[in-house]
PDB file of N, CA and C in Angstrom:
ATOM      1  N   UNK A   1     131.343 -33.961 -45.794  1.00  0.00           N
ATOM      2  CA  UNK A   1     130.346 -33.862 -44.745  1.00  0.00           C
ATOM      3  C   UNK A   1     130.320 -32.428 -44.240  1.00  0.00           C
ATOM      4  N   UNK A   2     128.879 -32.090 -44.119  1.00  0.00           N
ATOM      5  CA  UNK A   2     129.009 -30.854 -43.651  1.00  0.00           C
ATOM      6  C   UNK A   2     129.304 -30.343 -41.977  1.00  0.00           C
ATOM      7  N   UNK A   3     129.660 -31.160 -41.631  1.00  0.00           N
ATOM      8  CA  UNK A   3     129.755 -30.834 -39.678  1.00  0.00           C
ATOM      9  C   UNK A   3     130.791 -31.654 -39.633  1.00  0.00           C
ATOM     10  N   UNK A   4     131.655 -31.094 -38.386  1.00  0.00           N
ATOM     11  CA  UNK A   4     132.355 -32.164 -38.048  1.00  0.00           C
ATOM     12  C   UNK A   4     132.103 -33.520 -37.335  1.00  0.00           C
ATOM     13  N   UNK A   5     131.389 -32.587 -36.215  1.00  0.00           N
ATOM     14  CA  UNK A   5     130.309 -33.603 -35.031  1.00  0.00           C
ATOM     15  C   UNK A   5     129.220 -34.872 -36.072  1.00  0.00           C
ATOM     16  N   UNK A   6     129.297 -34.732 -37.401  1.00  0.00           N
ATOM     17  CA  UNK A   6     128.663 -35.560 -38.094  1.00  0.00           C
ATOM     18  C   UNK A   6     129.562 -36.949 -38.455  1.00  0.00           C
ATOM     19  N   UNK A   7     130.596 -36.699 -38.310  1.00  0.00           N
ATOM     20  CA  UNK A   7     131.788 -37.797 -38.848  1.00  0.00           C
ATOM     21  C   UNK A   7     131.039 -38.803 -37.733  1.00  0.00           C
ATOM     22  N   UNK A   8     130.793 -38.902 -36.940  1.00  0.00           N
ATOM     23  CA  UNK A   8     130.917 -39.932 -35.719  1.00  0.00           C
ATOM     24  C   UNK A   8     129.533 -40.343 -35.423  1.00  0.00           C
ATOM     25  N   UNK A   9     128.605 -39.196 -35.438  1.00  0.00           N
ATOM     26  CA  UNK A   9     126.899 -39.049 -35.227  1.00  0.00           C
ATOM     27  C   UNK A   9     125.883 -39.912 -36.418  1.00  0.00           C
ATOM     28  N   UNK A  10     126.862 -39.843 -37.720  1.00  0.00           N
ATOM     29  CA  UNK A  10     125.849 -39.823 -38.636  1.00  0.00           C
ATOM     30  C   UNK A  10     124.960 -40.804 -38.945  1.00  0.00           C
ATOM     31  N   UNK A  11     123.426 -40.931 -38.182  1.00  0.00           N
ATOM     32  CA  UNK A  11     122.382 -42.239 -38.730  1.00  0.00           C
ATOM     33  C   UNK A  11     122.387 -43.035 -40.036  1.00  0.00           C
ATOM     34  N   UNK A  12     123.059 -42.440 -40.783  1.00  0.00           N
ATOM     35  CA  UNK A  12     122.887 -43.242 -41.931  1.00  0.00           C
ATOM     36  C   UNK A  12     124.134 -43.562 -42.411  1.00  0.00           C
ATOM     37  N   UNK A  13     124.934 -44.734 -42.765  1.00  0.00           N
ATOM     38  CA  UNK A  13     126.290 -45.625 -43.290  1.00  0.00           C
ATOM     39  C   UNK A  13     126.320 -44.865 -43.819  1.00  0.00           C
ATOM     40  N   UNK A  14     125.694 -44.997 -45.678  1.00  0.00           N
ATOM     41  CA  UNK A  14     126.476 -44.614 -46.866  1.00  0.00           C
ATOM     42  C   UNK A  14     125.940 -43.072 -46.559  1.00  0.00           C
ATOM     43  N   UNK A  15     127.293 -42.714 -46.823  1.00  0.00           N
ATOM     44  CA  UNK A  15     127.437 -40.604 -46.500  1.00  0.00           C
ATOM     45  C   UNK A  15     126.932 -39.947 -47.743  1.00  0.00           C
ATOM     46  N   UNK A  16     127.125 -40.672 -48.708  1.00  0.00           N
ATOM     47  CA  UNK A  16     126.296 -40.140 -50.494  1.00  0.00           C
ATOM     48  C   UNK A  16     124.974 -40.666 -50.532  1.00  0.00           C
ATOM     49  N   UNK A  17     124.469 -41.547 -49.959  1.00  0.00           N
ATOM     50  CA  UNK A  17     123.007 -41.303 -50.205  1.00  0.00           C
ATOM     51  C   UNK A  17     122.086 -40.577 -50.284  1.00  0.00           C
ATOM     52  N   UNK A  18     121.253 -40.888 -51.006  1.00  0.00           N
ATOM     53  CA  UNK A  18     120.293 -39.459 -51.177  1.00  0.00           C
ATOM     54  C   UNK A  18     119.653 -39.272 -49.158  1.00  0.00           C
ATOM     55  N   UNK A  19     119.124 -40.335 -48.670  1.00  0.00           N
ATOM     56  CA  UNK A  19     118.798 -39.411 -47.132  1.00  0.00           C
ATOM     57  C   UNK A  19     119.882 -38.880 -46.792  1.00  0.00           C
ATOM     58  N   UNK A  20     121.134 -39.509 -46.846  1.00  0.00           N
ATOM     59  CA  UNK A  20     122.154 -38.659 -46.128  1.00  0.00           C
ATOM     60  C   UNK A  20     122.068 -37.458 -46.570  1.00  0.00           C
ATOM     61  N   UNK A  21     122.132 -37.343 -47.683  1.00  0.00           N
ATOM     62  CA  UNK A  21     122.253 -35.960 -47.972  1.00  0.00           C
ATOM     63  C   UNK A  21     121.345 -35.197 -47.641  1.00  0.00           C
ATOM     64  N   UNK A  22     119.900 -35.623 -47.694  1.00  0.00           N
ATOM     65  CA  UNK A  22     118.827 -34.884 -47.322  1.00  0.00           C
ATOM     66  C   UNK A  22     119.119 -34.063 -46.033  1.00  0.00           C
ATOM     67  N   UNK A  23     119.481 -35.334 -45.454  1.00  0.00           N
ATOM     68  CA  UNK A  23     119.645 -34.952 -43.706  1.00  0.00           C
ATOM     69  C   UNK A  23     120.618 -33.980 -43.634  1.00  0.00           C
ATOM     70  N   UNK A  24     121.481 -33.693 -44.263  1.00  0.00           N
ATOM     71  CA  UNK A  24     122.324 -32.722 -44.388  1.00  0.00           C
ATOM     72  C   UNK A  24     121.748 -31.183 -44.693  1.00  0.00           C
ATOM     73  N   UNK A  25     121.059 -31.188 -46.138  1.00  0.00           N
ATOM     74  CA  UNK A  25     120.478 -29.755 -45.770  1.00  0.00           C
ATOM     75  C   UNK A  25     119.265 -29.871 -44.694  1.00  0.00           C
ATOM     76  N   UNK A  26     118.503 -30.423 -44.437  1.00  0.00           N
ATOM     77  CA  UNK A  26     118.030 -30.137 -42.971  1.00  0.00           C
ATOM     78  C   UNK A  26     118.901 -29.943 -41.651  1.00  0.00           C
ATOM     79  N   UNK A  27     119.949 -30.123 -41.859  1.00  0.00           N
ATOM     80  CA  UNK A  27     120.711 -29.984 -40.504  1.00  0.00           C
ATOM     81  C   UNK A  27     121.406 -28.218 -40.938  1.00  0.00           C
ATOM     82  N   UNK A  28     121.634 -28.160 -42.345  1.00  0.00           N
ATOM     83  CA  UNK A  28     121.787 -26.834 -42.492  1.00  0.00           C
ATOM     84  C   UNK A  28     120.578 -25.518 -42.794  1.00  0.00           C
ATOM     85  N   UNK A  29     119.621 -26.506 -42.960  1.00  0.00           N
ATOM     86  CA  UNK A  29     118.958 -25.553 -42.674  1.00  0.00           C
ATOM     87  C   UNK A  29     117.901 -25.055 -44.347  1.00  0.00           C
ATOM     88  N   UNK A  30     116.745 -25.875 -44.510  1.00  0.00           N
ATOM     89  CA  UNK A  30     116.510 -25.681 -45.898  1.00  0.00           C
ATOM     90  C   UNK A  30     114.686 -25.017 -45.842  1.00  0.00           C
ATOM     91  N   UNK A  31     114.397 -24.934 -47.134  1.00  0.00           N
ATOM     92  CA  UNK A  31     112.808 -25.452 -46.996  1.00  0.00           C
ATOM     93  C   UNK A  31     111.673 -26.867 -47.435  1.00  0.00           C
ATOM     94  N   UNK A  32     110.945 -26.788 -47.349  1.00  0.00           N
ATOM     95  CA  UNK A  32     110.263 -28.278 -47.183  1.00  0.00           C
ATOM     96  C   UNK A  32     110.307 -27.647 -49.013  1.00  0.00           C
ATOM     97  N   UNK A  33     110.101 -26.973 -50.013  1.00  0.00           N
ATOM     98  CA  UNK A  33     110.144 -27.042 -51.332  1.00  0.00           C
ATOM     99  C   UNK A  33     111.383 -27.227 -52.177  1.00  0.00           C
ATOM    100  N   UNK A  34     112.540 -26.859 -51.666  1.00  0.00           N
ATOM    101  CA  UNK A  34     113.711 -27.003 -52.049  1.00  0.00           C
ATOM    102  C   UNK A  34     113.999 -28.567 -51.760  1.00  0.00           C
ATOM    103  N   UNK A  35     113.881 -29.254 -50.367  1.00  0.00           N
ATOM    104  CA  UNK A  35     113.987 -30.826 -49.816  1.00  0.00           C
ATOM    105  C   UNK A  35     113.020 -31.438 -51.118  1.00  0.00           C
ATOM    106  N   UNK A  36     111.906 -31.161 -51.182  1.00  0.00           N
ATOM    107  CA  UNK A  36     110.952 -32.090 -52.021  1.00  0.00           C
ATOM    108  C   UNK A  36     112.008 -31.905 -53.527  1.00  0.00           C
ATOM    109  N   UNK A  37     111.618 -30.815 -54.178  1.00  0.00           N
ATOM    110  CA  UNK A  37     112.535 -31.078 -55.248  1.00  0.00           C
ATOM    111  C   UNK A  37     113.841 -31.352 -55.569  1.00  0.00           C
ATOM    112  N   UNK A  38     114.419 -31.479 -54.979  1.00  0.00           N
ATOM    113  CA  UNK A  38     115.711 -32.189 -54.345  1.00  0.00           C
ATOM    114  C   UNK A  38     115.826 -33.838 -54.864  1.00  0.00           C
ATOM    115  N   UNK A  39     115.126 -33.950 -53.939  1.00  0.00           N
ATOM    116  CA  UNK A  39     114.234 -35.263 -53.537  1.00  0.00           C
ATOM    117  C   UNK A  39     113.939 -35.939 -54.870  1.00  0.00           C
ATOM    118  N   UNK A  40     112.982 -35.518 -55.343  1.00  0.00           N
ATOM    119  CA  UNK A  40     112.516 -35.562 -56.802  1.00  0.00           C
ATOM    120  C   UNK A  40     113.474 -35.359 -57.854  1.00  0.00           C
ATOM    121  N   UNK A  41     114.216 -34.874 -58.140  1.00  0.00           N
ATOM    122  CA  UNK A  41     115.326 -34.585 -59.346  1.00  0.00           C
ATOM    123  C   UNK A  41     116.137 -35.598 -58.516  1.00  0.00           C
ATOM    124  N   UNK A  42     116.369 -36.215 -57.898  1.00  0.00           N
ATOM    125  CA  UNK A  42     117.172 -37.556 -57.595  1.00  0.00           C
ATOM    126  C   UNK A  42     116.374 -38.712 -57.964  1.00  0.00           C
ATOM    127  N   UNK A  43     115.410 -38.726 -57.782  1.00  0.00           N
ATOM    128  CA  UNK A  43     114.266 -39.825 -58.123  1.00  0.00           C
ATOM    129  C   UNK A  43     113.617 -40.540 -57.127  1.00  0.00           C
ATOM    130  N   UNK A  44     113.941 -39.891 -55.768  1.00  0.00           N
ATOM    131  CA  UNK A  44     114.068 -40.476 -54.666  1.00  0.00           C
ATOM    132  C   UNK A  44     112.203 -40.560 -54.204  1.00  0.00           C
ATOM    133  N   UNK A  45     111.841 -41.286 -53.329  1.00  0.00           N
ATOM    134  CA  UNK A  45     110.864 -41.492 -52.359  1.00  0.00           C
ATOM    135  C   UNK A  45     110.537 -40.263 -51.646  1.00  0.00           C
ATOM    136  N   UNK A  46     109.471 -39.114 -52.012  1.00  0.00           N
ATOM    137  CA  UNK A  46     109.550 -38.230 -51.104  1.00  0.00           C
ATOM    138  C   UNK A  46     108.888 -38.504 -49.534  1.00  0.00           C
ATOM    139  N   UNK A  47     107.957 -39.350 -49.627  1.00  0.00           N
ATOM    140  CA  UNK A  47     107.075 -39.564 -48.618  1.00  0.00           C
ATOM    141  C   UNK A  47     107.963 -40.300 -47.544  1.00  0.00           C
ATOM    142  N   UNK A  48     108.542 -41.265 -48.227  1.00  0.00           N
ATOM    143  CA  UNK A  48     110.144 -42.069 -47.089  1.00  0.00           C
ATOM    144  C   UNK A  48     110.691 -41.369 -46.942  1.00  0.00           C
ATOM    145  N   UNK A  49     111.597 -40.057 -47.619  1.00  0.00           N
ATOM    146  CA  UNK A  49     112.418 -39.609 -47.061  1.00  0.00           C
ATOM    147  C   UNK A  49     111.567 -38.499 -45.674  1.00  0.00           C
ATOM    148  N   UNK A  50     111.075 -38.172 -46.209  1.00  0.00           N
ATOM    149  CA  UNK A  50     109.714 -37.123 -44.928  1.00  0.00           C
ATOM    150  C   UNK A  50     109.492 -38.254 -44.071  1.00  0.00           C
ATOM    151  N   UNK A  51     109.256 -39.420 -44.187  1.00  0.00           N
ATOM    152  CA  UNK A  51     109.061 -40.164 -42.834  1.00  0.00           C
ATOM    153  C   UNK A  51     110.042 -40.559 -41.865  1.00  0.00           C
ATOM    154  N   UNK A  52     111.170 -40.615 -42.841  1.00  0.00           N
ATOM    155  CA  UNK A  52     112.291 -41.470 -42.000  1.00  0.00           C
ATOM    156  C   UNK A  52     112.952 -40.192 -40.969  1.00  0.00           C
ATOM    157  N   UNK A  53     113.069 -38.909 -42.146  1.00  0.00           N
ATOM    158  CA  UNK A  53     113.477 -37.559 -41.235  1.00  0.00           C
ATOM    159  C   UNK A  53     112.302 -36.988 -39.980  1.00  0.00           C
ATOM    160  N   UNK A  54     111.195 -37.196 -39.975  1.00  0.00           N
ATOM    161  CA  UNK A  54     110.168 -36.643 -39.038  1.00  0.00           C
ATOM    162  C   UNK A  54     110.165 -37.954 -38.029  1.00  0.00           C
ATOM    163  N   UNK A  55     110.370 -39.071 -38.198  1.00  0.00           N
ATOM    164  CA  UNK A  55     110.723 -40.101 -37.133  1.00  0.00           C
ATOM    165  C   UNK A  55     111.573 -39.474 -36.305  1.00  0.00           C
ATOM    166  N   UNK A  56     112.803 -38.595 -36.236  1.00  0.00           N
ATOM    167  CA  UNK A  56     113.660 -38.481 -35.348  1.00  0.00           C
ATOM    168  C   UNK A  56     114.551 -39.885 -34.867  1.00  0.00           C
ATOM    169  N   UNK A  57     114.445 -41.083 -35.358  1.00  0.00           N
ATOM    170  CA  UNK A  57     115.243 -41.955 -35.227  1.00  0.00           C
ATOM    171  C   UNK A  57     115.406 -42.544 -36.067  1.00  0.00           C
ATOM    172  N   UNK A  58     116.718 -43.065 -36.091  1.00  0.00           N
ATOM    173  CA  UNK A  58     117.353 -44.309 -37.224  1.00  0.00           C
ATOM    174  C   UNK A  58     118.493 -44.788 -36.777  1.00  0.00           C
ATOM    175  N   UNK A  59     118.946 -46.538 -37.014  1.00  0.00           N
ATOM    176  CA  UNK A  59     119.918 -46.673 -36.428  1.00  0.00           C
ATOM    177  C   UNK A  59     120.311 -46.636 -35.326  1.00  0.00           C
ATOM    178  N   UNK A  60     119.724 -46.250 -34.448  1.00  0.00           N
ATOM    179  CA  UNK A  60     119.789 -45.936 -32.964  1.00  0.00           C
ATOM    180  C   UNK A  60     120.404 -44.859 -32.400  1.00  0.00           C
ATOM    181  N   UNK A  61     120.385 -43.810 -33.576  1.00  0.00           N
ATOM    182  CA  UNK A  61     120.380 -42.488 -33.686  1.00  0.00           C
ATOM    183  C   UNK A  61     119.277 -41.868 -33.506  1.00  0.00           C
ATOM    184  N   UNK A  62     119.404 -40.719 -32.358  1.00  0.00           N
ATOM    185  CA  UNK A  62     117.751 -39.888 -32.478  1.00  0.00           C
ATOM    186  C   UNK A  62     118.097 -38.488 -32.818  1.00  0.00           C
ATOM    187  N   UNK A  63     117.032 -37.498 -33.015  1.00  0.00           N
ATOM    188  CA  UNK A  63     117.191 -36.160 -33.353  1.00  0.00           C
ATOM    189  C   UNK A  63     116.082 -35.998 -33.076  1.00  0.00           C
ATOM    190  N   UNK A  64     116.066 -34.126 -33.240  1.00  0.00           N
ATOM    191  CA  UNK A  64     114.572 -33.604 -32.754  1.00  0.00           C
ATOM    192  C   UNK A  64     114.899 -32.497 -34.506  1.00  0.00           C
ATOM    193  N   UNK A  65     113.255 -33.113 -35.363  1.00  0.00           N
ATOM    194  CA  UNK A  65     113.274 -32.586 -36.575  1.00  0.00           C
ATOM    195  C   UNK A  65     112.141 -31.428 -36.361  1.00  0.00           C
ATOM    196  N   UNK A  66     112.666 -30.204 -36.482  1.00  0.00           N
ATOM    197  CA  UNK A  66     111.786 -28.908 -36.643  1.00  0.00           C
ATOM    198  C   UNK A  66     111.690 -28.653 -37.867  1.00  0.00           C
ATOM    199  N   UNK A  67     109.679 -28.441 -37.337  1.00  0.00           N
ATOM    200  CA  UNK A  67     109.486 -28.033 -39.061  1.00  0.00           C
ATOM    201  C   UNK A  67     107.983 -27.438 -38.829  1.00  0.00           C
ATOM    202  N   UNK A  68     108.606 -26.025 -38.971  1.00  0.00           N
ATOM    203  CA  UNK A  68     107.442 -24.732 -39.112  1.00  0.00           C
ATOM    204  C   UNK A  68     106.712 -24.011 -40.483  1.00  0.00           C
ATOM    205  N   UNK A  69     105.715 -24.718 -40.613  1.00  0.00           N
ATOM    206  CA  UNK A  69     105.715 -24.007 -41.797  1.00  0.00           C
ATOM    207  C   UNK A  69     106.062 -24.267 -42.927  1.00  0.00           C
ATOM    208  N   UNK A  70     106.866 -23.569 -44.086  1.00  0.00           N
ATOM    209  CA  UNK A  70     107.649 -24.044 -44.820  1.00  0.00           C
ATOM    210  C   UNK A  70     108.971 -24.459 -44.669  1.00  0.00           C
ATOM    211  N   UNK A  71     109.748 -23.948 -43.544  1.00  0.00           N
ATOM    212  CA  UNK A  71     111.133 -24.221 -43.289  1.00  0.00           C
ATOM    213  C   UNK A  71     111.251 -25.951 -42.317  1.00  0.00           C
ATOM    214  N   UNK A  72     112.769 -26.045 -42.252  1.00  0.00           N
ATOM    215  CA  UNK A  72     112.835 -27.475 -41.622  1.00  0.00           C
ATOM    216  C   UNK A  72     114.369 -27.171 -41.468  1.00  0.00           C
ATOM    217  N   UNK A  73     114.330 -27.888 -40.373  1.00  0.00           N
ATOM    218  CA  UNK A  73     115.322 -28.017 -39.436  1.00  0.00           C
ATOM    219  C   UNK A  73     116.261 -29.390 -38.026  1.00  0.00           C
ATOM    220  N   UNK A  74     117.049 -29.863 -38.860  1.00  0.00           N
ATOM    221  CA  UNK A  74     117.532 -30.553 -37.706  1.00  0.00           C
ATOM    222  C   UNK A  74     118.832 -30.118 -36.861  1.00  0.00           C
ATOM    223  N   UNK A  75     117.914 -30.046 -35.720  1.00  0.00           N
ATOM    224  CA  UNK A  75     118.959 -29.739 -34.403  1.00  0.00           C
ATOM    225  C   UNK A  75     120.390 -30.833 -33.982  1.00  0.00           C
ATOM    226  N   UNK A  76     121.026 -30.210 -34.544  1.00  0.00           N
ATOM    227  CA  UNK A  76     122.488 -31.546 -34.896  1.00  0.00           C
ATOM    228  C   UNK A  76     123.087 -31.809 -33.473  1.00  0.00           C
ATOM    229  N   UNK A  77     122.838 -30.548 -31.901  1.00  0.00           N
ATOM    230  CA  UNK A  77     122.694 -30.838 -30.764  1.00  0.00           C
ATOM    231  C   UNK A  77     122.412 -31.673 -30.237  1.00  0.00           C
ATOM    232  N   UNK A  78     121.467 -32.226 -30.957  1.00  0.00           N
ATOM    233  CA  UNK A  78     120.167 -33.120 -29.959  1.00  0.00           C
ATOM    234  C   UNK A  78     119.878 -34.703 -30.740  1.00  0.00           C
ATOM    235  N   UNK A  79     121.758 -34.968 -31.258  1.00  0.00           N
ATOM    236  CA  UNK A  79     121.682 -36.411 -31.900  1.00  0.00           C
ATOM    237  C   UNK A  79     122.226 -37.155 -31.012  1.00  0.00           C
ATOM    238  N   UNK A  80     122.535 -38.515 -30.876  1.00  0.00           N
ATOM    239  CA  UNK A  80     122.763 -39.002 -30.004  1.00  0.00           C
ATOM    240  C   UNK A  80     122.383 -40.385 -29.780  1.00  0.00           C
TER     241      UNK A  80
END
């Protein structure tokens, strides 16, 4: 896991899943073309994974998902 504050925070059970992981480089910090192909070379749902991350909630976990442009960003502050 990439944070510590994630051991305890993290919205999603399984820690190897492909969202988990997603959510991971958005919390470190990626672009929306690197996430999509990502995404895609896993085989994954791009449109679910973009929905479930721009929801800001899961699990009864919330976040605030920034996303300017091409870049994206989750504020790992503001989970909870």
């Amino acid at each position: 896991m990439a944070h510590k504050l994630l051991e305890t925070n993290m919205p999603f059970k399984q820690k190897n899943s492909l969202i988990a992981r997603a959510f991971v480089m958005c919390i470190e910090g990626t672009t929306r073309i690197k996430l999509k192909r990502f995404i895609e070379r896993e085989s994954g749902n791009v449109q679910r994974i973009f929905r479930v991350l721009r929801s800001g909630e899961y699990n009864e976990k919330k976040w605030k998902f920034d996303e300017d442009g091409r870049n994206i960003k989750i504020d790992i502050n503001r989970i909870r």
